[in-house]
C-alpha atoms as a PDB file:
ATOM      1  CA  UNK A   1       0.000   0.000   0.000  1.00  0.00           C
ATOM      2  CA  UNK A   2       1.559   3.366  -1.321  1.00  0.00           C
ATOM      3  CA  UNK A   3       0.710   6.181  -0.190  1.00  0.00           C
ATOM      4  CA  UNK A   4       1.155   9.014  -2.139  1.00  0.00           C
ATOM      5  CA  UNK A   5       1.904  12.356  -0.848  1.00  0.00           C
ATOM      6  CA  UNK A   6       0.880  15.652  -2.736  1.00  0.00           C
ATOM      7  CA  UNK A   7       3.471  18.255  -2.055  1.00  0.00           C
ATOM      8  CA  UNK A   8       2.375  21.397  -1.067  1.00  0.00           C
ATOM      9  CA  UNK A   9       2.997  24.052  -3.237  1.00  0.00           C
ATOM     10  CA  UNK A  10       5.154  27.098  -1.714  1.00  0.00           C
ATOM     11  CA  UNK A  11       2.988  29.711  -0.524  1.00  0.00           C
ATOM     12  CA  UNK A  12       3.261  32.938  -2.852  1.00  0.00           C
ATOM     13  CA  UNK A  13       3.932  36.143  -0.936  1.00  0.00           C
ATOM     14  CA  UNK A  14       0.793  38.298  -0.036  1.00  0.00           C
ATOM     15  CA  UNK A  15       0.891  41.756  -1.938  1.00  0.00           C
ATOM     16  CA  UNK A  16      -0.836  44.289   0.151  1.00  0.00           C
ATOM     17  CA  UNK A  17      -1.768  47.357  -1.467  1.00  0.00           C
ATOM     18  CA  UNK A  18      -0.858  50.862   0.536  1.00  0.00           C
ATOM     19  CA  UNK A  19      -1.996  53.273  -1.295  1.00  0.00           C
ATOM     20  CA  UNK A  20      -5.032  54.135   0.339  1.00  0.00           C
ATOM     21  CA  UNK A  21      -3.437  54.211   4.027  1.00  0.00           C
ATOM     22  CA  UNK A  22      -0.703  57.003   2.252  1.00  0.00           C
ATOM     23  CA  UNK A  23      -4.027  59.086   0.857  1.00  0.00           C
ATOM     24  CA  UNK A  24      -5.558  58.897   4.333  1.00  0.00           C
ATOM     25  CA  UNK A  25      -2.142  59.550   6.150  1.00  0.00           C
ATOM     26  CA  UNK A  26      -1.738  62.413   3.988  1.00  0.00           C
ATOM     27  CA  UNK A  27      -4.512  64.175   4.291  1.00  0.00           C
ATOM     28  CA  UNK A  28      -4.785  63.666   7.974  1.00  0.00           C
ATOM     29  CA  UNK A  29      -1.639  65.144   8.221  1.00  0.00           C
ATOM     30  CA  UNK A  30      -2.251  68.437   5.891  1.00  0.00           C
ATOM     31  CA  UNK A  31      -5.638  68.737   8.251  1.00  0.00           C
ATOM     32  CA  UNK A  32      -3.207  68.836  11.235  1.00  0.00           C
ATOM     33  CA  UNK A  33      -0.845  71.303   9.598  1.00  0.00           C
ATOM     34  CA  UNK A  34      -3.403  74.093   8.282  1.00  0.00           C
ATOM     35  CA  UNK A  35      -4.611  73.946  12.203  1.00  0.00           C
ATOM     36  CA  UNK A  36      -1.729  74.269  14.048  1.00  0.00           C
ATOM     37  CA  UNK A  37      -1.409  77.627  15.594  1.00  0.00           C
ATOM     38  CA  UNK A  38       2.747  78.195  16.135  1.00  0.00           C
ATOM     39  CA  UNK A  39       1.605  81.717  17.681  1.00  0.00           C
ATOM     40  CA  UNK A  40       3.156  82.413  20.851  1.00  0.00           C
ATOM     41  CA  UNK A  41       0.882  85.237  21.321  1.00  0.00           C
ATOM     42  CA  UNK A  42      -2.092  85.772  23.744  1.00  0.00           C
ATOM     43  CA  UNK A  43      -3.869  88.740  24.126  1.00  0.00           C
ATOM     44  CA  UNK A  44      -5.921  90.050  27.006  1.00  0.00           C
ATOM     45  CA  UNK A  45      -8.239  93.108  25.243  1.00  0.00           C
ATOM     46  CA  UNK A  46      -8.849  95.858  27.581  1.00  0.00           C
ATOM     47  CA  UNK A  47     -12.515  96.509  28.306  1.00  0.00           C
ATOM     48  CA  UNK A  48     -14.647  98.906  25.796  1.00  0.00           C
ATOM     49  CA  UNK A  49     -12.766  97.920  23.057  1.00  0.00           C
ATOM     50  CA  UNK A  50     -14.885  96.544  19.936  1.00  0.00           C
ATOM     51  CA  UNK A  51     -11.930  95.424  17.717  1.00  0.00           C
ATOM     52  CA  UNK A  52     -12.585  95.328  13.911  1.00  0.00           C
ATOM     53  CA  UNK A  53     -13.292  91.847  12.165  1.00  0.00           C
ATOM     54  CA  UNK A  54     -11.258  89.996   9.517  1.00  0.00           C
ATOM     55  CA  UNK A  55     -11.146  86.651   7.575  1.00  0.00           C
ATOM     56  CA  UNK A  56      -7.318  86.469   7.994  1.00  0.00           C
ATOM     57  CA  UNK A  57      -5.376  83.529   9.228  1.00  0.00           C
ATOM     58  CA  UNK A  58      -2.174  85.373   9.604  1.00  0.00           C
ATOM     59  CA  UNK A  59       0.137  84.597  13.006  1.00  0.00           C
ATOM     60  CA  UNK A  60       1.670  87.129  15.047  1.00  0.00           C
ATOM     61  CA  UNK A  61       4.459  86.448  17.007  1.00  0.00           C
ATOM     62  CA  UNK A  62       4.659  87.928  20.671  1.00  0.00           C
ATOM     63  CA  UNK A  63       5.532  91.910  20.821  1.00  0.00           C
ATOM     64  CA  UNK A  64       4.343  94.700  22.717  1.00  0.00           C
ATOM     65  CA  UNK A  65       0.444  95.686  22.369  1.00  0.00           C
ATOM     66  CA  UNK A  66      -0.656  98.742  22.041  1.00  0.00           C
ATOM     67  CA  UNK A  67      -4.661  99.272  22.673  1.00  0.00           C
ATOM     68  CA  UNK A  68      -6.775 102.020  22.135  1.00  0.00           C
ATOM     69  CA  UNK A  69     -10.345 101.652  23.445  1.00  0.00           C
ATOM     70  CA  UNK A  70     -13.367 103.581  22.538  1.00  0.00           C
ATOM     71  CA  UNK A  71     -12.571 106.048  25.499  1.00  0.00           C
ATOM     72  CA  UNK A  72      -9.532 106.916  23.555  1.00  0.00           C
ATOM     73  CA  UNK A  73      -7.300 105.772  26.856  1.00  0.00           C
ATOM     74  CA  UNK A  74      -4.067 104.192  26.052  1.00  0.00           C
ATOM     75  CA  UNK A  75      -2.651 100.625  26.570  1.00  0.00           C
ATOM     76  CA  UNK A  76       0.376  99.438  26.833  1.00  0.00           C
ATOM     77  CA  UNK A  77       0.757  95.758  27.470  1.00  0.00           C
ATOM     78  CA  UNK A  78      -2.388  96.130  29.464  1.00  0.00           C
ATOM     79  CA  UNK A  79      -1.100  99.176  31.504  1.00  0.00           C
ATOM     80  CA  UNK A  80      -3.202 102.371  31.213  1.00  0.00           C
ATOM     81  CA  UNK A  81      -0.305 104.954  29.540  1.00  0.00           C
ATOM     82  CA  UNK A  82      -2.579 108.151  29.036  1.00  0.00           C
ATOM     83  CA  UNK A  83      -5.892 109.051  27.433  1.00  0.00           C
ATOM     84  CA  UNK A  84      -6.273 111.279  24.454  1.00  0.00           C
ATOM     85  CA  UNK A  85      -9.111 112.910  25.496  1.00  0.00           C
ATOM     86  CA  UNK A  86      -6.713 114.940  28.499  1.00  0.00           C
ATOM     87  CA  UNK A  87      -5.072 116.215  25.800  1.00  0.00           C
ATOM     88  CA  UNK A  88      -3.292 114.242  22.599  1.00  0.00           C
ATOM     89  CA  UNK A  89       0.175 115.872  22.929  1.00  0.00           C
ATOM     90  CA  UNK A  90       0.662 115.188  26.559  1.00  0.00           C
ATOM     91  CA  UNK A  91      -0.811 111.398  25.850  1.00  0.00           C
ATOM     92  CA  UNK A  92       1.215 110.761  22.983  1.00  0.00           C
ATOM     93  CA  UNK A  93       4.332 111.737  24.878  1.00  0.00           C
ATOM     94  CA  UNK A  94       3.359 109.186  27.558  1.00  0.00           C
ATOM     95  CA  UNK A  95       3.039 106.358  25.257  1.00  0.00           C
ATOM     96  CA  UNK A  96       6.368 107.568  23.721  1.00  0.00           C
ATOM     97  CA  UNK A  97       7.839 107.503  27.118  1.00  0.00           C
ATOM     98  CA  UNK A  98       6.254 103.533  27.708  1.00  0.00           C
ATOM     99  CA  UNK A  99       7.467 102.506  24.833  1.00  0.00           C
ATOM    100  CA  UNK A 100      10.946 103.618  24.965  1.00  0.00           C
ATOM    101  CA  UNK A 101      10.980 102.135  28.712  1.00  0.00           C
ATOM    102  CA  UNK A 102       9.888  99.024  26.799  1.00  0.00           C
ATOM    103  CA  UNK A 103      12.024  99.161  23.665  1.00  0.00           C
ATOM    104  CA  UNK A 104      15.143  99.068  25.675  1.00  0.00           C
ATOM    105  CA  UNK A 105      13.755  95.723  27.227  1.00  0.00           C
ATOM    106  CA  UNK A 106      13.878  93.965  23.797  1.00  0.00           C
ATOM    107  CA  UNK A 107      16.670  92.702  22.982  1.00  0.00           C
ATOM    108  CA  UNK A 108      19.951  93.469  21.244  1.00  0.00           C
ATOM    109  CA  UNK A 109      19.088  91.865  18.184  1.00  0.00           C
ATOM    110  CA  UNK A 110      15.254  93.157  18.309  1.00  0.00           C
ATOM    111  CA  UNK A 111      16.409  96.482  19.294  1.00  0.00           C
ATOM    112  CA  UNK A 112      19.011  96.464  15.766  1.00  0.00           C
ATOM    113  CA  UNK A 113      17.086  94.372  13.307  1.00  0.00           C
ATOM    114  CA  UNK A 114      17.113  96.304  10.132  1.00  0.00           C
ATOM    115  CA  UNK A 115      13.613  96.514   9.684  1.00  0.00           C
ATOM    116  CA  UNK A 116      12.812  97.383  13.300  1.00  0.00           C
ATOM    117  CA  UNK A 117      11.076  96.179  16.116  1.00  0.00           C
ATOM    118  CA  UNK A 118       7.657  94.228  16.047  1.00  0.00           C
ATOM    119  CA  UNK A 119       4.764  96.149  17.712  1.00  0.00           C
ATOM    120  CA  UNK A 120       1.314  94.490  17.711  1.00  0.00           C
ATOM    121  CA  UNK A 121      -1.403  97.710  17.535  1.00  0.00           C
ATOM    122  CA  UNK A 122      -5.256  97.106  18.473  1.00  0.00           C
ATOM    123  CA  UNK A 123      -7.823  99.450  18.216  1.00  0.00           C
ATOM    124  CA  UNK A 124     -11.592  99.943  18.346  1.00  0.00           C
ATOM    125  CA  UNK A 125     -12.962  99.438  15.086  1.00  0.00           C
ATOM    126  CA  UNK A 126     -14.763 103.417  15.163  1.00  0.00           C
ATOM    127  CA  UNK A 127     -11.104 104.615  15.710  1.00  0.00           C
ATOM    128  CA  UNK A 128     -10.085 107.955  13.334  1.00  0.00           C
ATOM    129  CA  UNK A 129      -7.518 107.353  11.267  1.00  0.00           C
ATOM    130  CA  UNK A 130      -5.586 109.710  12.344  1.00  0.00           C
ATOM    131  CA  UNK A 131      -5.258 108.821  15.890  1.00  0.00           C
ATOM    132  CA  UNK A 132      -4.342 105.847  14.578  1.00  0.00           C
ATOM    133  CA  UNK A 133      -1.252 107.221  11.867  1.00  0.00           C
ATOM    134  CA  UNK A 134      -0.129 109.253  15.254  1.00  0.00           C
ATOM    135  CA  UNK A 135      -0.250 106.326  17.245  1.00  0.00           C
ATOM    136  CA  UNK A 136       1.886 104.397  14.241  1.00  0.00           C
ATOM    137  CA  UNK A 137       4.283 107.523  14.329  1.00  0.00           C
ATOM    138  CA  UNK A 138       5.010 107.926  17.533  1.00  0.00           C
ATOM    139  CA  UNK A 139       5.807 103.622  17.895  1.00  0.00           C
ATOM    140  CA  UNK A 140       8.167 104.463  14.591  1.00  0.00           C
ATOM    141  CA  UNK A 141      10.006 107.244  16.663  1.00  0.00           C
ATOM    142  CA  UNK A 142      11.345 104.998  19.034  1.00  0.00           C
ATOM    143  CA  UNK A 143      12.011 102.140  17.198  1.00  0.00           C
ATOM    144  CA  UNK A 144       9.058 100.072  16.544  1.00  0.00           C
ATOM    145  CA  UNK A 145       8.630 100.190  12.662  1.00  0.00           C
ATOM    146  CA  UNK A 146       6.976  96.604  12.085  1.00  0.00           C
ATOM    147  CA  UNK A 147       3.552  96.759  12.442  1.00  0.00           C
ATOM    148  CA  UNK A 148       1.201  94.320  13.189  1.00  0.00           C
ATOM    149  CA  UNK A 149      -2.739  95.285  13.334  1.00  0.00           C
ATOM    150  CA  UNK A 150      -4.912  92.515  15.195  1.00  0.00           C
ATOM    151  CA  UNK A 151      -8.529  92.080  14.620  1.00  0.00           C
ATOM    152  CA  UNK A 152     -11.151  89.710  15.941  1.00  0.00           C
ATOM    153  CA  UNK A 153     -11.395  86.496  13.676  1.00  0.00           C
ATOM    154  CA  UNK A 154     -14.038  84.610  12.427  1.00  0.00           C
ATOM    155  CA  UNK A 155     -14.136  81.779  14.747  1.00  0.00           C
END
């Protein structure tokens, strides 16, 4: 009585198909991307302040603030500086004042960039225009020539 054995044939190596898991990796990882906020920034707005809106998705990086409510009083950094209304000479010399106190806080390399120091400006969205070009000047005087102008966003 023979037996007869069948030999098995050697098993063929499995192809498994990846593309789809790269697709879905992908895209999860350009979702994560566009909503990761890098900004260092955080920004306390001082009461009576109704800031303008905007659809912009720009980051800021972490500067001084200047605010200027709809009282017209002056922030710096959350510090009262002056109010216009007392008289816009006298309060634009205080803020000049802050912000050469905080100008020579920066440091060296902030203080000598070539295009000049970051200052992050806020104001209430009923502001004149040219409280707000004085304001600009008066942050250019002393150093601060980068301007950054935050707004309320859509979410």
């Amino acid at each position: 009585m023979n037996k007869t054995f069948r030999r098995r044939k050697a098993a063929e190596p499995v192809e498994v198909d990846i593309t789809s898991l790269l697709d879905i990796l992908v895209i999860l990882l350009v979702f994560l991307l566009m909503n990761y906020n890098a900004s260092d920034l955080t920004l306390e707005v001082v009461e009576k302040l109704n800031m303008a809106d905007s659809e912009s998705q720009k980051i800021t990086h972490y500067a001084p603030v200047v605010q200027l409510n709809m009282d017209q009083v002056i922030f710096l950094d959350n510090k009262e500086v002056s109010r216009m209304p007392a008289g816009e000479a006298q309060a634009l010399a205080s803020l000049e004042n802050a912000l050469k106190e905080r100008h020579s806080t920066l440091t060296e390399k902030e203080q000598k960039a070539e295009e000049g120091a970051l200052i992050n400006l806020v104001f209430d969205k009923d502001t004149d225009y040219n409280q707000i070009e004085k304001i600009m000047s008066t942050s250019a005087k002393v150093g601060f020539t980068q301007f950054k102008f935050i707004v309320r966003g859509s979410n």
